[in-house]
C-alpha atoms as a PDB file:
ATOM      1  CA  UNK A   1     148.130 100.311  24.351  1.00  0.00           C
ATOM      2  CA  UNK A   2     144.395  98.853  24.557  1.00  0.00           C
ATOM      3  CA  UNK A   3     146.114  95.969  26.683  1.00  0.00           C
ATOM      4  CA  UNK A   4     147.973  97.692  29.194  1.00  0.00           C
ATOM      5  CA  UNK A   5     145.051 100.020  29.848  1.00  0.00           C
ATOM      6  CA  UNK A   6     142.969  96.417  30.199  1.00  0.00           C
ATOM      7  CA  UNK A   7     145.958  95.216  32.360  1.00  0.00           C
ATOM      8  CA  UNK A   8     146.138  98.676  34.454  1.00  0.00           C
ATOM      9  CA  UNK A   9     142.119  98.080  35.278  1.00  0.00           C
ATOM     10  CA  UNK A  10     142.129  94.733  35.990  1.00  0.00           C
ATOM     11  CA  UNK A  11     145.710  95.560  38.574  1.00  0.00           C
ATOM     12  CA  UNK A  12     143.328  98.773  40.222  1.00  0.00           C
ATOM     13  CA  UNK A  13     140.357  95.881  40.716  1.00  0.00           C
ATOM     14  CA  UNK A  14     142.502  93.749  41.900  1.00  0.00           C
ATOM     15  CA  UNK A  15     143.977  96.368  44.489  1.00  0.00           C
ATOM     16  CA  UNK A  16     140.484  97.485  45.583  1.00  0.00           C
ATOM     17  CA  UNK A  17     138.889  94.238  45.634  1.00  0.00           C
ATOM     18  CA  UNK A  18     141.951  92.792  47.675  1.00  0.00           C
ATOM     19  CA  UNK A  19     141.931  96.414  50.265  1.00  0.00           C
ATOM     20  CA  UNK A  20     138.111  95.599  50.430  1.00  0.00           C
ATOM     21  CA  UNK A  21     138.597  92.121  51.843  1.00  0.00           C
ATOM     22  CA  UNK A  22     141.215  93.061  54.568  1.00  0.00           C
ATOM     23  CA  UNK A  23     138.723  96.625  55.492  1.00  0.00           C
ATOM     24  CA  UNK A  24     136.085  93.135  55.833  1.00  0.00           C
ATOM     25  CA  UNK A  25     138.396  91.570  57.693  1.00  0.00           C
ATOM     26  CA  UNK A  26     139.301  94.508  60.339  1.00  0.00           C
ATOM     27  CA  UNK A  27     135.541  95.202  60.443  1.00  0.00           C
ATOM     28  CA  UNK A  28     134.704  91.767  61.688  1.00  0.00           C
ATOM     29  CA  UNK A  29     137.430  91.850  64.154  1.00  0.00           C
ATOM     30  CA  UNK A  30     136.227  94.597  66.026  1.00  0.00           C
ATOM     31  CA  UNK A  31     132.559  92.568  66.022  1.00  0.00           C
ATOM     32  CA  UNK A  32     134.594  89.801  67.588  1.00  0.00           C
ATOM     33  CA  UNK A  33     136.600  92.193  70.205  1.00  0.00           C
ATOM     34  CA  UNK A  34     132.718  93.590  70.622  1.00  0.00           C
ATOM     35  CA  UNK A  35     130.697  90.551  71.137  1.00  0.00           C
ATOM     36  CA  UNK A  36     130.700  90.857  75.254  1.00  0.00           C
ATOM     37  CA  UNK A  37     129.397  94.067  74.763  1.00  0.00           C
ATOM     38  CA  UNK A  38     126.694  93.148  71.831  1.00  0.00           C
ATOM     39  CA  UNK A  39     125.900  90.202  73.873  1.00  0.00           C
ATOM     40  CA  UNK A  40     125.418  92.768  77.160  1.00  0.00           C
ATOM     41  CA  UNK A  41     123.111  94.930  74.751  1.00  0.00           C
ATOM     42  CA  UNK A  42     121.143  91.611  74.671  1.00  0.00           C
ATOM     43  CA  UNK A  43     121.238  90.611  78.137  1.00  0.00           C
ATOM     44  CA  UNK A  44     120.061  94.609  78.964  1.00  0.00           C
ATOM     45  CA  UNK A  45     117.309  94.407  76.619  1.00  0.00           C
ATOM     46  CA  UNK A  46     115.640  91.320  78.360  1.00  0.00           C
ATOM     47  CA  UNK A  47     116.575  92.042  81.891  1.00  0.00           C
ATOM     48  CA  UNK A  48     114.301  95.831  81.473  1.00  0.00           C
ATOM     49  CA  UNK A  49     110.834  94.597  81.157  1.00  0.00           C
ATOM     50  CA  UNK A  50     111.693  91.875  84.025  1.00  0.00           C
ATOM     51  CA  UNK A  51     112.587  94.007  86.403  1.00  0.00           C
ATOM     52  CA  UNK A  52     109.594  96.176  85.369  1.00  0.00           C
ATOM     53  CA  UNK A  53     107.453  92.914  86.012  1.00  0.00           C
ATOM     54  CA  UNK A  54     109.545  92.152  89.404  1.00  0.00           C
ATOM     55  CA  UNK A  55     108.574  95.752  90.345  1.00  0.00           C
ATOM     56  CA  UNK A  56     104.431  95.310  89.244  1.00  0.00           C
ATOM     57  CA  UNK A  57     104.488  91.999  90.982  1.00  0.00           C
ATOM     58  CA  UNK A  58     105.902  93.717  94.289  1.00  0.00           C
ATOM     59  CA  UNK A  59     103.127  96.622  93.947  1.00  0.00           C
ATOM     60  CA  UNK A  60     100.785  93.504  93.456  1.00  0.00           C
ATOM     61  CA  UNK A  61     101.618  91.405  96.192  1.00  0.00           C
ATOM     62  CA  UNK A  62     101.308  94.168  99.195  1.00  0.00           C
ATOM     63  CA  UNK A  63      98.501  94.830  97.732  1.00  0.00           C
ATOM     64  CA  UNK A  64      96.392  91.609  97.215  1.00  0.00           C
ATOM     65  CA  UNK A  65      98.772  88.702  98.398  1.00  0.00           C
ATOM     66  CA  UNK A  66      98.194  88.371 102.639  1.00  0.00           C
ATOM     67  CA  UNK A  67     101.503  88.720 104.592  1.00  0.00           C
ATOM     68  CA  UNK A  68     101.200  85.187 105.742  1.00  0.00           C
ATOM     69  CA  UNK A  69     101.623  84.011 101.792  1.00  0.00           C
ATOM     70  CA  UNK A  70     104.074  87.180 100.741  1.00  0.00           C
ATOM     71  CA  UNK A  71     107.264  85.363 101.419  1.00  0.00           C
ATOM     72  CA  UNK A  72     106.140  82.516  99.200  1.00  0.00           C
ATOM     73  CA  UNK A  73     104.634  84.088  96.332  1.00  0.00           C
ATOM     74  CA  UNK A  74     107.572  86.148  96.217  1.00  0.00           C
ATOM     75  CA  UNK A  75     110.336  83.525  96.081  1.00  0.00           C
ATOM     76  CA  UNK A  76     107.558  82.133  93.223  1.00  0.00           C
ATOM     77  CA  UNK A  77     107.802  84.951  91.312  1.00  0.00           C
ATOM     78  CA  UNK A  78     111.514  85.752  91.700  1.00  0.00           C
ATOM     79  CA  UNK A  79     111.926  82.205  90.574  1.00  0.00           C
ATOM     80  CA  UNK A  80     109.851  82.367  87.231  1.00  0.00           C
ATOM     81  CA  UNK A  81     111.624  85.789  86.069  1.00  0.00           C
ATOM     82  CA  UNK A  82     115.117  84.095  86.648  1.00  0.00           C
ATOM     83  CA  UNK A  83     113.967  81.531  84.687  1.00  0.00           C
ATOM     84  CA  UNK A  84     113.201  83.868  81.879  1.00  0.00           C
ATOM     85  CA  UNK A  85     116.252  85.977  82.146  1.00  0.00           C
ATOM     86  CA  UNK A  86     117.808  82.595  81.906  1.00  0.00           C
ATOM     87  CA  UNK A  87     116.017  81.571  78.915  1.00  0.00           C
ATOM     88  CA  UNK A  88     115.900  84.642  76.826  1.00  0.00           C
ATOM     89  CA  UNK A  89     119.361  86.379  77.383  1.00  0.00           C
ATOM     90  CA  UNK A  90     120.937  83.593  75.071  1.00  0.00           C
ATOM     91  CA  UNK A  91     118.745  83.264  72.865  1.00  0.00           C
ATOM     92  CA  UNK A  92     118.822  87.125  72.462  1.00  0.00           C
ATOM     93  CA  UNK A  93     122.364  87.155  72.622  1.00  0.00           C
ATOM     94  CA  UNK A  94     123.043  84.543  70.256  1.00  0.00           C
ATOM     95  CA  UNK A  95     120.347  86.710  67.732  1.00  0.00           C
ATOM     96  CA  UNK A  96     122.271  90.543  68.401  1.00  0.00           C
ATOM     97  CA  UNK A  97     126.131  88.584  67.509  1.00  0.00           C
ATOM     98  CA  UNK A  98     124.089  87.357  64.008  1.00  0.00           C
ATOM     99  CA  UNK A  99     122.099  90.492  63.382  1.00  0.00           C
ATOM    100  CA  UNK A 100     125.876  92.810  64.404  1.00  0.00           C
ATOM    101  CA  UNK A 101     127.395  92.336  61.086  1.00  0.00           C
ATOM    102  CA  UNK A 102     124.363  93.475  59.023  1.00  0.00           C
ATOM    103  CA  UNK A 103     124.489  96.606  61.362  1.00  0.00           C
ATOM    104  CA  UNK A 104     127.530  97.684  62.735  1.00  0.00           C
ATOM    105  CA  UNK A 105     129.744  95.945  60.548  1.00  0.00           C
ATOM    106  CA  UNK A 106     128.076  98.005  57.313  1.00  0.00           C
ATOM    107  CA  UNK A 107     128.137 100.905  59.353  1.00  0.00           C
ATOM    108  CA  UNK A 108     131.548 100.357  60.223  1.00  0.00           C
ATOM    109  CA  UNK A 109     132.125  99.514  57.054  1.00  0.00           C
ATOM    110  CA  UNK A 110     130.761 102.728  55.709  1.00  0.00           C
ATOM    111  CA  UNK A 111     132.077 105.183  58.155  1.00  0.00           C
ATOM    112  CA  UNK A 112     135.484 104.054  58.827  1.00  0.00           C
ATOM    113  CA  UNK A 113     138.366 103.925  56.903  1.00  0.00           C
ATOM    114  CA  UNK A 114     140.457 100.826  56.909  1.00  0.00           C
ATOM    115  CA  UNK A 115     143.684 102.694  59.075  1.00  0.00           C
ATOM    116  CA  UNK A 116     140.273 103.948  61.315  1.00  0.00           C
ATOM    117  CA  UNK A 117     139.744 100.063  61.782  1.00  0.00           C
ATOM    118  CA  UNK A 118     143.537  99.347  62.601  1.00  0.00           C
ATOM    119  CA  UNK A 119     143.505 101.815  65.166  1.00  0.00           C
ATOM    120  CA  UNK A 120     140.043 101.001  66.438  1.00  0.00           C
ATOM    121  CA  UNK A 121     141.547  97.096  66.610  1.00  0.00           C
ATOM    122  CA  UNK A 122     144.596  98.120  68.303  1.00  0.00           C
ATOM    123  CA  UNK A 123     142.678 100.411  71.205  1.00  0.00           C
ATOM    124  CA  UNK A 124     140.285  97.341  71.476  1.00  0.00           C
ATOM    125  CA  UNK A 125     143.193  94.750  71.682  1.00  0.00           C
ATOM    126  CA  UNK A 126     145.641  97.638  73.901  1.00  0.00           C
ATOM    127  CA  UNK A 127     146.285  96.748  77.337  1.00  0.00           C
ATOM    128  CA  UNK A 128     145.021 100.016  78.323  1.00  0.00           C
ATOM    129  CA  UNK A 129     141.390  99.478  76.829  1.00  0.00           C
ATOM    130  CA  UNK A 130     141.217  96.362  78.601  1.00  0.00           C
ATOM    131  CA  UNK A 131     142.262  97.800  82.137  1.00  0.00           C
ATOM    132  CA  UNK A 132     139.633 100.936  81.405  1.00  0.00           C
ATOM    133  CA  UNK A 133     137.363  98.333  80.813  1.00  0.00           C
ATOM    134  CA  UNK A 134     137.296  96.415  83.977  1.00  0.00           C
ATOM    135  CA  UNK A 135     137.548  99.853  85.935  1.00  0.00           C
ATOM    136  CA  UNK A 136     134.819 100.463  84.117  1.00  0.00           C
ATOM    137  CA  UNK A 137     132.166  99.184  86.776  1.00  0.00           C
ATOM    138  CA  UNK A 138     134.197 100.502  89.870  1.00  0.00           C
ATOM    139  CA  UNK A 139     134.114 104.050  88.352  1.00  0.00           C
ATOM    140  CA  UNK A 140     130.757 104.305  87.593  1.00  0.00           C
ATOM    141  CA  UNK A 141     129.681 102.911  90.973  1.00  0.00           C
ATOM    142  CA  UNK A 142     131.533 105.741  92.501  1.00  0.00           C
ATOM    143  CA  UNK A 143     130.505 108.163  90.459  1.00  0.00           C
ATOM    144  CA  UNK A 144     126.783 107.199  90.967  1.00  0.00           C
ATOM    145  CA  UNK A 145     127.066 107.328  94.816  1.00  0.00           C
ATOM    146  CA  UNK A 146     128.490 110.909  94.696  1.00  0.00           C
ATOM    147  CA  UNK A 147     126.029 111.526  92.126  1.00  0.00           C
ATOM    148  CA  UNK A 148     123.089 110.370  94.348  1.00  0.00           C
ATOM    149  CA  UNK A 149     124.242 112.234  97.574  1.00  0.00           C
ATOM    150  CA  UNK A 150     124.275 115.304  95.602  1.00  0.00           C
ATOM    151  CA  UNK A 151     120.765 114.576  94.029  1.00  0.00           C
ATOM    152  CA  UNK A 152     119.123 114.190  97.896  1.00  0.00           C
ATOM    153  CA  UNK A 153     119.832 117.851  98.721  1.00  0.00           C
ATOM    154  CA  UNK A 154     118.846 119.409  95.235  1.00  0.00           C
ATOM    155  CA  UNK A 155     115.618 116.986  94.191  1.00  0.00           C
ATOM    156  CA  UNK A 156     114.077 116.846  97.967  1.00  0.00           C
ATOM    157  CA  UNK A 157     112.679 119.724  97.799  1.00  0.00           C
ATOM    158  CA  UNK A 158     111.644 120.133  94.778  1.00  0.00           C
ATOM    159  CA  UNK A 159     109.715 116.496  94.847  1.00  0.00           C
ATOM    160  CA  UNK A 160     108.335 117.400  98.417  1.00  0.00           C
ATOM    161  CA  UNK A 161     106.488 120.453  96.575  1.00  0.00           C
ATOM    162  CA  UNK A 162     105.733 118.321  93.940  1.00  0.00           C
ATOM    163  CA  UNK A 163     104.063 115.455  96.119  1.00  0.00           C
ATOM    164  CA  UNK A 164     102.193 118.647  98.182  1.00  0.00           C
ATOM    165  CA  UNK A 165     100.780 119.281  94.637  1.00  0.00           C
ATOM    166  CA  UNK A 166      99.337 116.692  93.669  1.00  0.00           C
ATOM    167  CA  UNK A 167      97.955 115.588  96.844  1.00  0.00           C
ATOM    168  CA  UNK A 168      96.003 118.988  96.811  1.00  0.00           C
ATOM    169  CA  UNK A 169      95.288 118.397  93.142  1.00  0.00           C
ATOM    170  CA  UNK A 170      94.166 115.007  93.834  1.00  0.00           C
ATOM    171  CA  UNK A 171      92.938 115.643  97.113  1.00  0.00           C
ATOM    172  CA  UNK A 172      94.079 112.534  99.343  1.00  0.00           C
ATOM    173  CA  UNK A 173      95.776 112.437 102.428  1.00  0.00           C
ATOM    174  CA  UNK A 174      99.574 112.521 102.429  1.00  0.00           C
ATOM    175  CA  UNK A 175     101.513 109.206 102.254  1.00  0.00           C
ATOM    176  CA  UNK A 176     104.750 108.734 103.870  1.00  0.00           C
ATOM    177  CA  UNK A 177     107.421 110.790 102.877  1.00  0.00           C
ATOM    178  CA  UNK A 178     108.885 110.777  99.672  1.00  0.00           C
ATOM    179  CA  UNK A 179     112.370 111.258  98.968  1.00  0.00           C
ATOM    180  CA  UNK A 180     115.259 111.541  96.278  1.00  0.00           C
ATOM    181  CA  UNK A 181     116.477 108.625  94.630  1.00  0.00           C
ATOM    182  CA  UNK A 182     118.257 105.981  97.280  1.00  0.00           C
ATOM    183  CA  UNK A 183     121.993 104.992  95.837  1.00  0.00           C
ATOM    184  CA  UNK A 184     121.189 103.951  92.612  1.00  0.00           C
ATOM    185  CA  UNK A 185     122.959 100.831  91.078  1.00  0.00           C
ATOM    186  CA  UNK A 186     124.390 101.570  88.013  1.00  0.00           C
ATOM    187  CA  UNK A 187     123.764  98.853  84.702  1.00  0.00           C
ATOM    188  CA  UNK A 188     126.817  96.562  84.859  1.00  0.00           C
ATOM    189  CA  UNK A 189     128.646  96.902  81.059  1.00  0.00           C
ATOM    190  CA  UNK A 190     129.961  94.658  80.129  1.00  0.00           C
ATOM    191  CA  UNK A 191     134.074  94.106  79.685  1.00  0.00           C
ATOM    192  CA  UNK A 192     135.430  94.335  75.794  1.00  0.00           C
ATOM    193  CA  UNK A 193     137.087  90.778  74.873  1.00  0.00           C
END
């Protein structure tokens, strides 16, 4: 009796162990079917703070750079934030696709069950994920430009009577006219493999 209770124990290890390694297995296919977009996490988080510097340099350079030299330090400056975009987004990228297992895959791991992870495989893999996906950037484009042309009408206003504010708060003479937000480009996501 001893024995097959031994034997039934080592058969339910054997089961877990062996549903553990495929629920592994699904979880680091959907990293794989997720990389583009891991990798476009990366390539997001190093592309903010240069366009943030691209914007501070173009504050800068109307400000203390003469016309005559504008056009020059400009192409100079767009030139060594390429470079840097260039640089960084692989190295970050290559970091984010080692550092995704210890994150999403336990997470994944934890929260999903292993027919969750079959499904979540086949919607990545599906043909219909993949055409959503490369719609993706069309929709979003449209949706921003109806978005914007509705902000003009509501936020004018109110950022007119804000601007009035604070030039009476700060007393200074009014600059030119502000404005809502000009069409917007939305962040490019990136396409699932």
């Amino acid at each position: 009796m001893r024995a097959l209770v031994i034997a039934a124990l080592v058969a339910c290890a054997s089961v877990a162990h062996a549903q553990g390694s495929t629920k592994k297995e699904l979880v680091a296919k959907v990293l794989q079917l997720q990389q583009a977009s891991i990798e476009g996490l990366a390539r997001n988080i190093v592309e903010r703070p240069a366009v943030q510097m691209m914007q501070s340099a173009a504050a800068a350079m109307q400000a203390q750079v003469p016309p005559s030299k504008r056009e020059a330090v400009a192409k100079s400056v767009d030139a060594d934030i390429r470079k840097f975009v260039e640089e960084a987004t692989p190295l970050l990228a290559e970091r984010a696709v080692k550092l995704a297992p210890a994150v999403y895959g336990v997470q994944l791991e934890e929260k999903f069950s292993e027919d969750e992870l079959r499904q979540l495989v086949a919607w990545l893999e599906s043909p219909v994920n993949k055409k959503f996906q490369q719609q993706l950037p069309e929709l979003q484009n449209s949706f921003m430009q109806k978005l914007v042309a509705e902000a003009v009408p509501l936020l004018d206003p109110k950022l007119q009577a804000l601007q009035r504010k604070l030039q009476a708060t700060l007393n200074v003479a009014p600059p030119a006219a502000a404005s809502a937000p000009k069409a917007a480009q939305p962040a490019a996501r990136p396409a699932s493999k």
